[in-house]
N, C-alpha and C. Protein backbone atom coordinates (compact mmCIF):
# COMPACT_ATOMS: atom_id res chain seq x y z
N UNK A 1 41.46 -36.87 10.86
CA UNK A 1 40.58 -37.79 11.52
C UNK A 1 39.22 -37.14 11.78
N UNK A 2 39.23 -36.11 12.49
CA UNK A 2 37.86 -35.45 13.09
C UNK A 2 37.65 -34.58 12.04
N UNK A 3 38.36 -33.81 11.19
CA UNK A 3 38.32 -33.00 10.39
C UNK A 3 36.95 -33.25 9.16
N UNK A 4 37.09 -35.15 9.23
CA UNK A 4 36.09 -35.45 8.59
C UNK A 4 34.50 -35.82 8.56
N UNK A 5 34.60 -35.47 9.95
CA UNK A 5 33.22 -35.86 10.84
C UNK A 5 32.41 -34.58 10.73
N UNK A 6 30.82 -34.98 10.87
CA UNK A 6 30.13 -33.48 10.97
C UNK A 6 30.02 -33.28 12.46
N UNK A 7 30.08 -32.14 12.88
CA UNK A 7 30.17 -31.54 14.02
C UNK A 7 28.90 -31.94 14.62
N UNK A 8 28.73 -32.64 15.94
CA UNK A 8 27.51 -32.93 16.79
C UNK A 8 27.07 -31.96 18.09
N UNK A 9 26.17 -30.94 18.04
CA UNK A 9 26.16 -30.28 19.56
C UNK A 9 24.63 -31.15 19.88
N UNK A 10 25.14 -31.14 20.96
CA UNK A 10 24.29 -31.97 22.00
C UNK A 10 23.65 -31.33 23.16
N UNK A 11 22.19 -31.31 22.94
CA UNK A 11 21.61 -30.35 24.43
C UNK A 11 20.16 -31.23 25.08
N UNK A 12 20.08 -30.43 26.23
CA UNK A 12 18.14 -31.66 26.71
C UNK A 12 17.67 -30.49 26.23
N UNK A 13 16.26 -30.36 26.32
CA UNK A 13 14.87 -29.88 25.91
C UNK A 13 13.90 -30.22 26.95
N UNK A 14 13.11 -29.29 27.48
CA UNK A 14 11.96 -30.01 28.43
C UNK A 14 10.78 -30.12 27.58
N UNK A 15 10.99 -29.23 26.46
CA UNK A 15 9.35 -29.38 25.66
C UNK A 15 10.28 -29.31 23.84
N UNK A 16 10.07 -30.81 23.23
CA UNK A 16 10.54 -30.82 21.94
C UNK A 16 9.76 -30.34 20.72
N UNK A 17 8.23 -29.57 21.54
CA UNK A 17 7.76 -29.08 20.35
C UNK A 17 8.13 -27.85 20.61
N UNK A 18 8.14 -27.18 21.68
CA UNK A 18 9.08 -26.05 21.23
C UNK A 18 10.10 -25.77 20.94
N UNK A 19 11.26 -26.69 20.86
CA UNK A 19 12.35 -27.03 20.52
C UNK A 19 12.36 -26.66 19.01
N UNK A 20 11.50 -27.49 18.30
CA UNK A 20 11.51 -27.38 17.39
C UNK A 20 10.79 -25.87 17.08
N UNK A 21 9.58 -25.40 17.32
CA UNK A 21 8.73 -24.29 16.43
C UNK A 21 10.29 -22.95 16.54
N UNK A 22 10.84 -23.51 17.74
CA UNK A 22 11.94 -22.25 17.79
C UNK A 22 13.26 -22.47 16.78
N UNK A 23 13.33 -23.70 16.93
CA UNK A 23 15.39 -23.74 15.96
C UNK A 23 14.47 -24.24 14.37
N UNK A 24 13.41 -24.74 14.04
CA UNK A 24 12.59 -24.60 12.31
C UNK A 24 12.08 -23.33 12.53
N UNK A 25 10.93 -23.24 13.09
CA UNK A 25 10.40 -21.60 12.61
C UNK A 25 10.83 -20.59 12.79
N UNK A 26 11.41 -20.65 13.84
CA UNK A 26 12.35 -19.21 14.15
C UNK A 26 13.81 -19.15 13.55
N UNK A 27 14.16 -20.18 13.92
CA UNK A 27 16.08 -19.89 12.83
C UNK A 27 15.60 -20.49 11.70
N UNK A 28 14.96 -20.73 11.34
CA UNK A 28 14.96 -21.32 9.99
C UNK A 28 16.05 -22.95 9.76
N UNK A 29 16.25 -23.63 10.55
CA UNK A 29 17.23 -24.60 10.64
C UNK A 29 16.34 -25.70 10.11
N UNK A 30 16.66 -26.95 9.11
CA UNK A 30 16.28 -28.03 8.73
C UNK A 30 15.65 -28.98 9.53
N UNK A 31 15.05 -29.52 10.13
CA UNK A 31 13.96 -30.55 10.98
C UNK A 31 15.28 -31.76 10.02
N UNK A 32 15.86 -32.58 10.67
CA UNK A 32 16.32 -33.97 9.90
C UNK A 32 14.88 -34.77 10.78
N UNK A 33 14.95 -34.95 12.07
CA UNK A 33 14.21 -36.07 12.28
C UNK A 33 13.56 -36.11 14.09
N UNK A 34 12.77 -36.79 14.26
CA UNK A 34 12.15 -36.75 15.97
C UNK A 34 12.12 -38.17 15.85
N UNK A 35 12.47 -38.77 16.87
CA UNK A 35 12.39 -40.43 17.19
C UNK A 35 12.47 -40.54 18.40
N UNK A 36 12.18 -41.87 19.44
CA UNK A 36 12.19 -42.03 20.04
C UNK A 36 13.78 -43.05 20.10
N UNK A 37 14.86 -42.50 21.04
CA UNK A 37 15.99 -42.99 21.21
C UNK A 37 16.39 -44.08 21.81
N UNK A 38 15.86 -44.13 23.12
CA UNK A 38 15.22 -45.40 24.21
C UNK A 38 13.93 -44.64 24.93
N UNK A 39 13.13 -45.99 25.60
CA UNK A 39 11.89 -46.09 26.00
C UNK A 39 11.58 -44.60 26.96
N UNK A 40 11.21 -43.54 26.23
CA UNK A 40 10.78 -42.35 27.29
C UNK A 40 11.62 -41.15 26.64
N UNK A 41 12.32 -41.21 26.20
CA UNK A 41 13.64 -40.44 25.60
C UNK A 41 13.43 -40.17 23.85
N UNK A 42 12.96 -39.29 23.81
CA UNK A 42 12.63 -38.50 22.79
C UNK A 42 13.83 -37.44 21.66
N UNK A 43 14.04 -37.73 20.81
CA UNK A 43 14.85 -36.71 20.44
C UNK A 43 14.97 -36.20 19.36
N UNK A 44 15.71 -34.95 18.82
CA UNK A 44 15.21 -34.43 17.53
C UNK A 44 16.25 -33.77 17.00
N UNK A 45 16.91 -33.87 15.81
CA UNK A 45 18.08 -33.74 15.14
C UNK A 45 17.54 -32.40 13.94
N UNK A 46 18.70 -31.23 13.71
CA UNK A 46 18.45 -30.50 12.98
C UNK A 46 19.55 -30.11 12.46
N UNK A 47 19.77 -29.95 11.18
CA UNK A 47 20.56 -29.38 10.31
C UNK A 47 21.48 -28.42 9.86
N UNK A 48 22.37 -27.85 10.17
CA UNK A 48 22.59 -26.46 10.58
C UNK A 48 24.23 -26.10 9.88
N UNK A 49 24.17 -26.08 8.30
CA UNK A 49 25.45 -26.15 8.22
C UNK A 49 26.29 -27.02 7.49
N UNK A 50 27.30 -27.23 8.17
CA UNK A 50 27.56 -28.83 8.15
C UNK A 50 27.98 -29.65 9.14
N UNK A 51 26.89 -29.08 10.20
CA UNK A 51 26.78 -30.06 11.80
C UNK A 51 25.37 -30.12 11.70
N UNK A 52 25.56 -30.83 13.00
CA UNK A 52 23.91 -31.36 13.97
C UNK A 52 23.64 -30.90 14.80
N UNK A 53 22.37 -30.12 15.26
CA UNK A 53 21.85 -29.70 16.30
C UNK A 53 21.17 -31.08 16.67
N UNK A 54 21.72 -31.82 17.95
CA UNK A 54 21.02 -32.62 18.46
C UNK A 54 19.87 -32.37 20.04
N UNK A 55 18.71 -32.39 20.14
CA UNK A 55 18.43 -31.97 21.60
C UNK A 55 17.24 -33.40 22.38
N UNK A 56 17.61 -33.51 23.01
CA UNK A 56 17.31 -35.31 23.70
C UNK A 56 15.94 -34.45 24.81
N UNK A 57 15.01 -35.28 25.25
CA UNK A 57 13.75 -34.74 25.86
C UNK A 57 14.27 -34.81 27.48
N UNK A 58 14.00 -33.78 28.29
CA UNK A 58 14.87 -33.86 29.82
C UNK A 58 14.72 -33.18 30.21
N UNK A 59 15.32 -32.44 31.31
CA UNK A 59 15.29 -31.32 32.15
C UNK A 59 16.59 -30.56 31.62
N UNK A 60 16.62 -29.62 31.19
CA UNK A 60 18.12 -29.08 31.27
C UNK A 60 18.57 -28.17 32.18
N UNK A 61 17.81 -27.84 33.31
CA UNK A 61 17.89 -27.01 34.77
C UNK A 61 19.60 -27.45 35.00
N UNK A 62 20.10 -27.05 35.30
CA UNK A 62 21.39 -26.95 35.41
C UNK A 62 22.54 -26.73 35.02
N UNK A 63 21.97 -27.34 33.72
CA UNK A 63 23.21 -27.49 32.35
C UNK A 63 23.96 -25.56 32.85
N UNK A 64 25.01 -25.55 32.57
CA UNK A 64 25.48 -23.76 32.21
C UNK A 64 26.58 -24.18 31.10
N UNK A 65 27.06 -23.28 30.67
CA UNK A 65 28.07 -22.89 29.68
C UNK A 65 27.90 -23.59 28.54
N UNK A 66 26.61 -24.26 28.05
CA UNK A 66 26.38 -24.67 26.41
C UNK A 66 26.58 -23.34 25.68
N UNK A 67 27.28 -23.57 24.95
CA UNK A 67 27.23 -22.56 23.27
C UNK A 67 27.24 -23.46 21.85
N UNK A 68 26.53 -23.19 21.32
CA UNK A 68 26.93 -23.25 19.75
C UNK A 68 26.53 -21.91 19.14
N UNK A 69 27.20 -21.73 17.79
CA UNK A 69 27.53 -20.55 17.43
C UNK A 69 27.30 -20.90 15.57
N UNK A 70 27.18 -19.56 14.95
CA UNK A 70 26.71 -19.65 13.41
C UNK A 70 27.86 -18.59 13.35
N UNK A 71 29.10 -18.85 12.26
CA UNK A 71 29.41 -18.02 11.62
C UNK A 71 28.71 -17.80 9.95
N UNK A 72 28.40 -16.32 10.28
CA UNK A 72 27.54 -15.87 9.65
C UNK A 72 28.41 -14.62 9.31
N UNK A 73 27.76 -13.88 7.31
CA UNK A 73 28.51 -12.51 6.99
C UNK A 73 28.61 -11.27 7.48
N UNK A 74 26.98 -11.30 8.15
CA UNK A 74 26.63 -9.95 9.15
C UNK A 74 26.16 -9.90 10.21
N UNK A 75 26.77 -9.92 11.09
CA UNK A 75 26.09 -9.95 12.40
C UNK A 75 24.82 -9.09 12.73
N UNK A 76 25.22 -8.13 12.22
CA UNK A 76 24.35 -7.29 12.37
C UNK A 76 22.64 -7.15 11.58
N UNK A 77 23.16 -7.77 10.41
CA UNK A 77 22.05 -8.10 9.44
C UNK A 77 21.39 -9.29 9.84
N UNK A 78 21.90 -10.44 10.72
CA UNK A 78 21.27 -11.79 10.71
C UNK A 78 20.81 -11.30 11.83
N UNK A 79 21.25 -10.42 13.01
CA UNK A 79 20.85 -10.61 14.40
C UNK A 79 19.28 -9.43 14.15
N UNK A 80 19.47 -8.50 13.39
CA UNK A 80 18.38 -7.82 12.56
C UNK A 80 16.87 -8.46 12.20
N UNK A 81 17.77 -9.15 11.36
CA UNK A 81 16.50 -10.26 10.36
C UNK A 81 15.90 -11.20 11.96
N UNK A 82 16.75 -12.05 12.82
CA UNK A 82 15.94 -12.58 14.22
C UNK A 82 15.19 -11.63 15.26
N UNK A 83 15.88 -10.65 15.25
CA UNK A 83 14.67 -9.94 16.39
C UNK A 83 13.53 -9.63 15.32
N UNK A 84 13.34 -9.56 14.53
CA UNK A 84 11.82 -9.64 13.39
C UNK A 84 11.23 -10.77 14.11
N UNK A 85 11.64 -11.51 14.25
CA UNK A 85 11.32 -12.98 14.64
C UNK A 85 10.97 -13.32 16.16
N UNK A 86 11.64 -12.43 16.82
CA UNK A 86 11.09 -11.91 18.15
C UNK A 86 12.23 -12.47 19.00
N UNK A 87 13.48 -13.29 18.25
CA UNK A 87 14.32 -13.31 19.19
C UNK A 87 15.01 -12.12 20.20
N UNK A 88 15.39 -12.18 21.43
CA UNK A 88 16.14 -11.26 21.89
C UNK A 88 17.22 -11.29 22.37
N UNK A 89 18.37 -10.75 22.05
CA UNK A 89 19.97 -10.26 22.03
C UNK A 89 20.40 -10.28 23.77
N UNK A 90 21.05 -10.76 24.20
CA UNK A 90 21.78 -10.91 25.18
C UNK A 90 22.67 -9.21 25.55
N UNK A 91 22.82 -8.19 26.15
CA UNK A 91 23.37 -7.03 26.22
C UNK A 91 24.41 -7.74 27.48
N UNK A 92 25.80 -7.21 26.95
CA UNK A 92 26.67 -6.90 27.99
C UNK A 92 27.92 -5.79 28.36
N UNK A 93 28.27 -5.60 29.55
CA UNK A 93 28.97 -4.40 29.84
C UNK A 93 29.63 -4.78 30.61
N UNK A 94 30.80 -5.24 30.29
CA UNK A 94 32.09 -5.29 30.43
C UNK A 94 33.56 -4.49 30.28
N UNK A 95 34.50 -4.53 31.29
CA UNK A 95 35.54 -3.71 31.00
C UNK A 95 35.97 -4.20 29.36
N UNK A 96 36.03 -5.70 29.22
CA UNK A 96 36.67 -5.92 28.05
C UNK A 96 36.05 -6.19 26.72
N UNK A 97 33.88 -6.36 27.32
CA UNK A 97 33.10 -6.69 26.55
C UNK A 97 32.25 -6.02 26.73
N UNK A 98 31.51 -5.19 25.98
CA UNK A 98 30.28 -4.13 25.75
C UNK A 98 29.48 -4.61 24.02
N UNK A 99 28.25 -4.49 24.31
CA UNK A 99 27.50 -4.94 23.21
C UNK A 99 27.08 -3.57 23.40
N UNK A 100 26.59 -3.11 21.83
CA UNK A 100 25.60 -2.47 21.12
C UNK A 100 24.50 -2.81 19.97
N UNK A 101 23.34 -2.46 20.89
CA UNK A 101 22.61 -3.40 20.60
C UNK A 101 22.32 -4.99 20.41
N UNK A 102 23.35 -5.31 21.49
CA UNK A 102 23.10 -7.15 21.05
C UNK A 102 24.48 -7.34 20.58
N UNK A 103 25.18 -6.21 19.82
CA UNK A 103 26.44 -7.13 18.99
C UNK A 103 27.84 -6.48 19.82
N UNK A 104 28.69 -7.09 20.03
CA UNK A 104 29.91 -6.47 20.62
C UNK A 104 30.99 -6.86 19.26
N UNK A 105 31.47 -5.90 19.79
CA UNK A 105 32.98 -5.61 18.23
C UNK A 105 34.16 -6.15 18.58
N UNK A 106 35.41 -7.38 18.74
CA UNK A 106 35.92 -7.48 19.40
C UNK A 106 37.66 -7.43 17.85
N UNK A 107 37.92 -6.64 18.36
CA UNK A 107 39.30 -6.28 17.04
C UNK A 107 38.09 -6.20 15.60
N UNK A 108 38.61 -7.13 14.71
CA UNK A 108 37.84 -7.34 13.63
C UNK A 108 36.59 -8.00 13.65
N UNK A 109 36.48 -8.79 14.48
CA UNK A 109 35.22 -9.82 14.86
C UNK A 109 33.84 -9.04 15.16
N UNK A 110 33.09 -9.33 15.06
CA UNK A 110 31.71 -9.04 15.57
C UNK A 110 31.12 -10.63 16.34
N UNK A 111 30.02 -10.61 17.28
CA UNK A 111 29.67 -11.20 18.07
C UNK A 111 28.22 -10.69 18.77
N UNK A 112 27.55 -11.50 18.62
CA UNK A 112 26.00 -11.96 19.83
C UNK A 112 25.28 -12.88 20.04
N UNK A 113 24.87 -12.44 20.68
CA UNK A 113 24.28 -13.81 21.87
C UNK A 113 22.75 -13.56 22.37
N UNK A 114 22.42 -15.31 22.08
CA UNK A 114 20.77 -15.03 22.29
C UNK A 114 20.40 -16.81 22.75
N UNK A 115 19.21 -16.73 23.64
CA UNK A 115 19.35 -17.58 24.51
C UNK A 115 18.11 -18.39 23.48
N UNK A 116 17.76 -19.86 23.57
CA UNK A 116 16.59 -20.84 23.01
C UNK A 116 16.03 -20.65 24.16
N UNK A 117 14.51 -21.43 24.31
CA UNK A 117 13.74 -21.45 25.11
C UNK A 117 13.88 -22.11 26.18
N UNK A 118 15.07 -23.14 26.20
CA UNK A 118 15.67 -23.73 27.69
C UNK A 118 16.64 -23.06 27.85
N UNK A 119 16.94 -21.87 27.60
CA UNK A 119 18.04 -21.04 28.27
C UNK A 119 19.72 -21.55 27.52
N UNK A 120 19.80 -22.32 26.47
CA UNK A 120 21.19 -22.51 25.95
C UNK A 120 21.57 -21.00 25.28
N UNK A 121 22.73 -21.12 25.46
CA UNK A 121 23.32 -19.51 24.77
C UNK A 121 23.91 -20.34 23.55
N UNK A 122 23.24 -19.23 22.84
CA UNK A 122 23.62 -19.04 21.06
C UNK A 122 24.25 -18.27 20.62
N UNK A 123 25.17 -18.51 19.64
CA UNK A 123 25.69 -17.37 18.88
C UNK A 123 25.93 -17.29 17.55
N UNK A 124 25.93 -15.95 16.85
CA UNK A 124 26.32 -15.39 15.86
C UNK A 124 27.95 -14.80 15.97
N UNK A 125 28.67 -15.12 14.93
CA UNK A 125 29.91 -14.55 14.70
C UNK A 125 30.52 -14.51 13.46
N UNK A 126 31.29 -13.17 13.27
CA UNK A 126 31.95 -13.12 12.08
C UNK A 126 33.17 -12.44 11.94
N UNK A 127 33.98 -12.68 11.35
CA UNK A 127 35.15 -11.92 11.34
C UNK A 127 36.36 -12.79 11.31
């Protein structure tokens, strides 16, 4: 049933042109489209895969625990190639989670995390 659907993540934006110069110019992600949804409500769909980055015009002050995530071959190489880009890596130190440089190793997996300009946490993962 769902298996056949493309995956929809859904977030607000307080400013959709930076929305965009960050998930097109900076991730390199597809622009599908900006429209107006209802009267005041702005929104802008991007490509990513074979889902949708959807982000609607709003306040997102509150929102916590959004993730979407890119499995990707190298963590280390993609999270590389974005700080060129000026993104920056989330560091953590945890008994069960420690990053180096941005990436934490978890068994076989690799993993990091990096925030958009309204503060949603992103990720890279592979393994």
């Amino acid at each position: 049933m769902l298996g056949e659907g493309r995956l929809l993540a859904s977030f607000k934006s307080a400013d959709l042109d930076r929305t965009i110069a960050f998930y097109e110019g900076t991730l390199g992600l597809r622009l599908l489209h900006r429209r107006e949804i209802m009267p005041g409500v702005d929104e802008v769909r991007f490509e990513t895969g074979g889902g949708i980055l959807c982000f609607e015009s709003g306040d997102p002050e509150g929102k916590t625990n959004d993730l979407v995530g890119w499995d990707v071959r190298d963590v280390q190489a993609t999270a590389a190639a974005l700080r060129e880009k000026g993104v920056v890596f989330e560091e953590y130190d945890y008994p069960s989670l420690k990053t180096v440089d941005g990436v934490a190793t978890i068994g076989s997996m690799q993993a990091a995390w990096f925030k958009d300009p309204d503060g949603n946490l992103l990720a890279l993962v592979s393994g």
